[in-house]
C-alpha atoms as a PDB file:
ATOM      1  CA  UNK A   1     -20.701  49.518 -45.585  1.00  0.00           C
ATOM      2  CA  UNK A   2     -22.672  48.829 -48.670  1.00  0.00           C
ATOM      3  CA  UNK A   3     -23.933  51.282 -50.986  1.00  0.00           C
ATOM      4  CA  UNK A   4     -26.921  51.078 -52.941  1.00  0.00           C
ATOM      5  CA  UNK A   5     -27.725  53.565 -56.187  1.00  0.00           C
ATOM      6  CA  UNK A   6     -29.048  52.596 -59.429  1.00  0.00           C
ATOM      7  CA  UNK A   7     -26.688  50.990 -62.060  1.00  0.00           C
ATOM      8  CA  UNK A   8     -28.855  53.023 -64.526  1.00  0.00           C
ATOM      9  CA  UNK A   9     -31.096  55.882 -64.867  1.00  0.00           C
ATOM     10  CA  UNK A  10     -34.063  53.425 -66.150  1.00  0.00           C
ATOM     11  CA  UNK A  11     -34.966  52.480 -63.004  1.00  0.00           C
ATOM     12  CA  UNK A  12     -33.079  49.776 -62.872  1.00  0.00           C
ATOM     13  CA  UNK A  13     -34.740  48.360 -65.970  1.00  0.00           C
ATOM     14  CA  UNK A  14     -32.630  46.221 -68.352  1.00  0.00           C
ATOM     15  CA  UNK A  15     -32.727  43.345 -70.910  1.00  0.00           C
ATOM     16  CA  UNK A  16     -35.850  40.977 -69.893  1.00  0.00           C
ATOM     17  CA  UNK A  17     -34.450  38.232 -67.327  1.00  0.00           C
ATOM     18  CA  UNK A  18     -36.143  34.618 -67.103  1.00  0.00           C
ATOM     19  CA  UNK A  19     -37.705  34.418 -63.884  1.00  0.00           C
ATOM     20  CA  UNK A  20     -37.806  31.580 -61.674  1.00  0.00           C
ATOM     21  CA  UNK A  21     -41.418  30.482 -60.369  1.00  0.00           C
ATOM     22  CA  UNK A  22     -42.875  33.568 -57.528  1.00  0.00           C
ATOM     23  CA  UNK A  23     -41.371  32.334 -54.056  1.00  0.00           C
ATOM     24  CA  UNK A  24     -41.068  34.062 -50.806  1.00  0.00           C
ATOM     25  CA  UNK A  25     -37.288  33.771 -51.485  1.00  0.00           C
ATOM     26  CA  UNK A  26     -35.148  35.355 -53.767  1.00  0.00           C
ATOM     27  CA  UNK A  27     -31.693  35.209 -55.095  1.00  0.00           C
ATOM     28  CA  UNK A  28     -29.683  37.878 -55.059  1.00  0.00           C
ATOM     29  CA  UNK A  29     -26.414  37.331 -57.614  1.00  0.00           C
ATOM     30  CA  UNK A  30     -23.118  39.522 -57.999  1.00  0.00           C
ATOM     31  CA  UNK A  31     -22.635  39.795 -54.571  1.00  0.00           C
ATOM     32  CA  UNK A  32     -19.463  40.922 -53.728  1.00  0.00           C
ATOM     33  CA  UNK A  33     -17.225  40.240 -50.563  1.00  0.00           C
ATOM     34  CA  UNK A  34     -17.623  44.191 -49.545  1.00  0.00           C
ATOM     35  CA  UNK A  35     -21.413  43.190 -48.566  1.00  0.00           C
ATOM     36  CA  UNK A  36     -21.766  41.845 -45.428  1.00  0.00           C
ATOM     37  CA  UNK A  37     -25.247  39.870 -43.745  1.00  0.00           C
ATOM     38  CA  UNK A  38     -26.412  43.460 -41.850  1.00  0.00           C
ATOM     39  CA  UNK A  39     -26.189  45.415 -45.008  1.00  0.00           C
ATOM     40  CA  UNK A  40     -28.425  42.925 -47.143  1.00  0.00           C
ATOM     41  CA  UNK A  41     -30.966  43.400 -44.359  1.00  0.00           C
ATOM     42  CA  UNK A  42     -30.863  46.980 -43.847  1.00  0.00           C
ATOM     43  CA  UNK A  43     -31.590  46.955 -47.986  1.00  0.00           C
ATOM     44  CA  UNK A  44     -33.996  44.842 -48.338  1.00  0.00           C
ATOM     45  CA  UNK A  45     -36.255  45.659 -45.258  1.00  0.00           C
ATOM     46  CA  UNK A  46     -38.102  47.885 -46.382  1.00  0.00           C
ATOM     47  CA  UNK A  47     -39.612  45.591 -48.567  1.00  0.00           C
ATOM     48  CA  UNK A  48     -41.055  43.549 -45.889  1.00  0.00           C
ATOM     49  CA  UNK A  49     -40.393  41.194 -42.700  1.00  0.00           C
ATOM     50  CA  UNK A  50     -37.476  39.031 -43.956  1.00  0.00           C
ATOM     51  CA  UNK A  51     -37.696  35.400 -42.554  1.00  0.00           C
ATOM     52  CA  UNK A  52     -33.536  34.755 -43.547  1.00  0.00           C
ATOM     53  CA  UNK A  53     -30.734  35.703 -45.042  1.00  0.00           C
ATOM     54  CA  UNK A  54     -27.764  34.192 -46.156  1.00  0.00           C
ATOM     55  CA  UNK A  55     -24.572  35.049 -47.885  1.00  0.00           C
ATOM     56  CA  UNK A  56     -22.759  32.169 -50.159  1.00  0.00           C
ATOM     57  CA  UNK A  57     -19.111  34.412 -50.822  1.00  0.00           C
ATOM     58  CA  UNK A  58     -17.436  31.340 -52.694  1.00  0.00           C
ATOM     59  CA  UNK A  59     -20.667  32.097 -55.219  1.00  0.00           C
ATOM     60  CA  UNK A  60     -20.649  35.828 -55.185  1.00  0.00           C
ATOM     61  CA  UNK A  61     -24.529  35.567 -54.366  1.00  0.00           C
ATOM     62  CA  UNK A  62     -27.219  35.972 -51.360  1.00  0.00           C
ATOM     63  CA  UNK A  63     -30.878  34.881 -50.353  1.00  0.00           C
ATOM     64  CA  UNK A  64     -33.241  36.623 -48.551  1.00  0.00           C
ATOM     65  CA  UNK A  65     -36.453  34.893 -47.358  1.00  0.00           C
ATOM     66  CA  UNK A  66     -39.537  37.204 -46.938  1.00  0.00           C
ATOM     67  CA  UNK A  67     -42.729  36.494 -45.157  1.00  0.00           C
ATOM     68  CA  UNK A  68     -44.588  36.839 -48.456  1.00  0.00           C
ATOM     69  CA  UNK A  69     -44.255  36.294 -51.849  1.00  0.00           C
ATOM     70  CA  UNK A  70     -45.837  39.531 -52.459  1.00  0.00           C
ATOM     71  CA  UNK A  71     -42.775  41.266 -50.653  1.00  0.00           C
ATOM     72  CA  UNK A  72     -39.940  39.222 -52.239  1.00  0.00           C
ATOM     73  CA  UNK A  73     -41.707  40.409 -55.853  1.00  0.00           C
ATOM     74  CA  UNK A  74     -41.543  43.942 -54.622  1.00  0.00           C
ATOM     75  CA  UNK A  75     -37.781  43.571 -53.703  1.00  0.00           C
ATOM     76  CA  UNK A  76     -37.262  42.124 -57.180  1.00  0.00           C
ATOM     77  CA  UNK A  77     -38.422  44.681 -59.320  1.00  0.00           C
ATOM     78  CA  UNK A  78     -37.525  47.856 -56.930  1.00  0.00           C
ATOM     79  CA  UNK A  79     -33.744  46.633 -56.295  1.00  0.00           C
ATOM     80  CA  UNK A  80     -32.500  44.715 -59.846  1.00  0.00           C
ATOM     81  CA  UNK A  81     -30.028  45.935 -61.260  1.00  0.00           C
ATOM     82  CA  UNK A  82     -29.272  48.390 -57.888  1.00  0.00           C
ATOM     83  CA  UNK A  83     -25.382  48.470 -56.975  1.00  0.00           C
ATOM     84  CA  UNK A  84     -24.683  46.623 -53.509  1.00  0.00           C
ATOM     85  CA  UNK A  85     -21.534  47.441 -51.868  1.00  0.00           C
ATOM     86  CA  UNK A  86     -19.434  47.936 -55.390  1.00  0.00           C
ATOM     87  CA  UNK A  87     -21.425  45.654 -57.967  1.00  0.00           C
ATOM     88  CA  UNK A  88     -24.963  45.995 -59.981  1.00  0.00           C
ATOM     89  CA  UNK A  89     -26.622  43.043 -58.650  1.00  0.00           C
ATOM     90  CA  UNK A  90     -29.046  40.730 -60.316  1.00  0.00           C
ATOM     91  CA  UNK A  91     -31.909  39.103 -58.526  1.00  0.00           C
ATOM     92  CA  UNK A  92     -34.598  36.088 -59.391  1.00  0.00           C
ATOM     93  CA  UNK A  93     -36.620  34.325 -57.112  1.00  0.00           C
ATOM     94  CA  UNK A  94     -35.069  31.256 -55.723  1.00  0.00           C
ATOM     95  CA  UNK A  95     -36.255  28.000 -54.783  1.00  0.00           C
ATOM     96  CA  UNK A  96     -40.332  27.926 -53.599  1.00  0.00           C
ATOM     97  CA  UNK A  97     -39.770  27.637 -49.837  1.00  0.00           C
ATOM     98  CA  UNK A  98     -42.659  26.527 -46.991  1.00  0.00           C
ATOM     99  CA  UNK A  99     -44.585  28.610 -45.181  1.00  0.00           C
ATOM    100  CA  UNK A 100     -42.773  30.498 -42.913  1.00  0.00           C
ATOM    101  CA  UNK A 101     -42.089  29.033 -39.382  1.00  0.00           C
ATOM    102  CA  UNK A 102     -44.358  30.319 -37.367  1.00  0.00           C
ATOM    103  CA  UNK A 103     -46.657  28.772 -34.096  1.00  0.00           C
ATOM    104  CA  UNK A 104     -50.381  29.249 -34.509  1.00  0.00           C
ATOM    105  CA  UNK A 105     -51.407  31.692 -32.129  1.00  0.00           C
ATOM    106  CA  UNK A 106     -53.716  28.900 -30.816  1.00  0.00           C
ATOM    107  CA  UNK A 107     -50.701  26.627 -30.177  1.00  0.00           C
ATOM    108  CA  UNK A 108     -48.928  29.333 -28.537  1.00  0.00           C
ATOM    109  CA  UNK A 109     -51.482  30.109 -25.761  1.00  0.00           C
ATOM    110  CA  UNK A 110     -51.673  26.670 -25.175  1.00  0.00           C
ATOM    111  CA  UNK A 111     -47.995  25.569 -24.371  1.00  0.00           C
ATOM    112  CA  UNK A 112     -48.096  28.929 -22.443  1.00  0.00           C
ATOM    113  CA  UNK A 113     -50.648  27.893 -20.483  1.00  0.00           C
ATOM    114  CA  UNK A 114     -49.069  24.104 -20.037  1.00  0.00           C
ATOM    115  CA  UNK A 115     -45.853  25.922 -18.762  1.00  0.00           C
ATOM    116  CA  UNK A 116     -47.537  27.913 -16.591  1.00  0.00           C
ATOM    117  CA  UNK A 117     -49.572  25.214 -14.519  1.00  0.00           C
END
């Protein structure tokens, strides 16, 4: 299973990075094939609900997709430069994405109540 400790005892502060716009997603770079789908997760839960994540191992890299971009900032500062399985990672946000996918509450109650008739 992964590990995760800081890379450094700055608190994971390093050389200033050029961030992508704030998006709900973010990238997550230097994966390395030791990390697998549940232990991205389990990290970066605590940071908020995550929407998706995915795991490119031809790129050595990850995205997670949080509910907010308030959340996927959070993970970004807290977690770069933290080691994942074997490797210090980086992280940026990645691409903006929509709002997350889900029904209006309003929408909901009605299609329950059309199925139910």
């Amino acid at each position: 299973p992964a590990q995760q400790r800081r890379a450094r005892g700055d608190g994971g502060a390093s050389a200033p990075v050029a961030l992508n716009p704030p998006s709900r997603a973010i990238w997550i770079g230097n994966v390395g094939d030791d990390v697998s789908k549940d232990d991205v997760e389990r990290v970066f839960a605590p940071f908020g609900l995550i929407e998706s994540v995915r795991i490119l191992p031809a790129k050595t890299c990850a995205f997670v997709n949080f509910m907010s971009i308030h959340q996927a900032t959070a993970a970004l500062h807290e977690m770069q430069g933290v080691v994942l399985g074997h490797q210090s990672v980086r992280i940026n946000y990645g691409k903006p994405q929509p709002p997350p996918k889900l029904p209006p509450l309003g929408e909901a109650l009605l299609q329950q109540r059309r199925t139910s008739a």
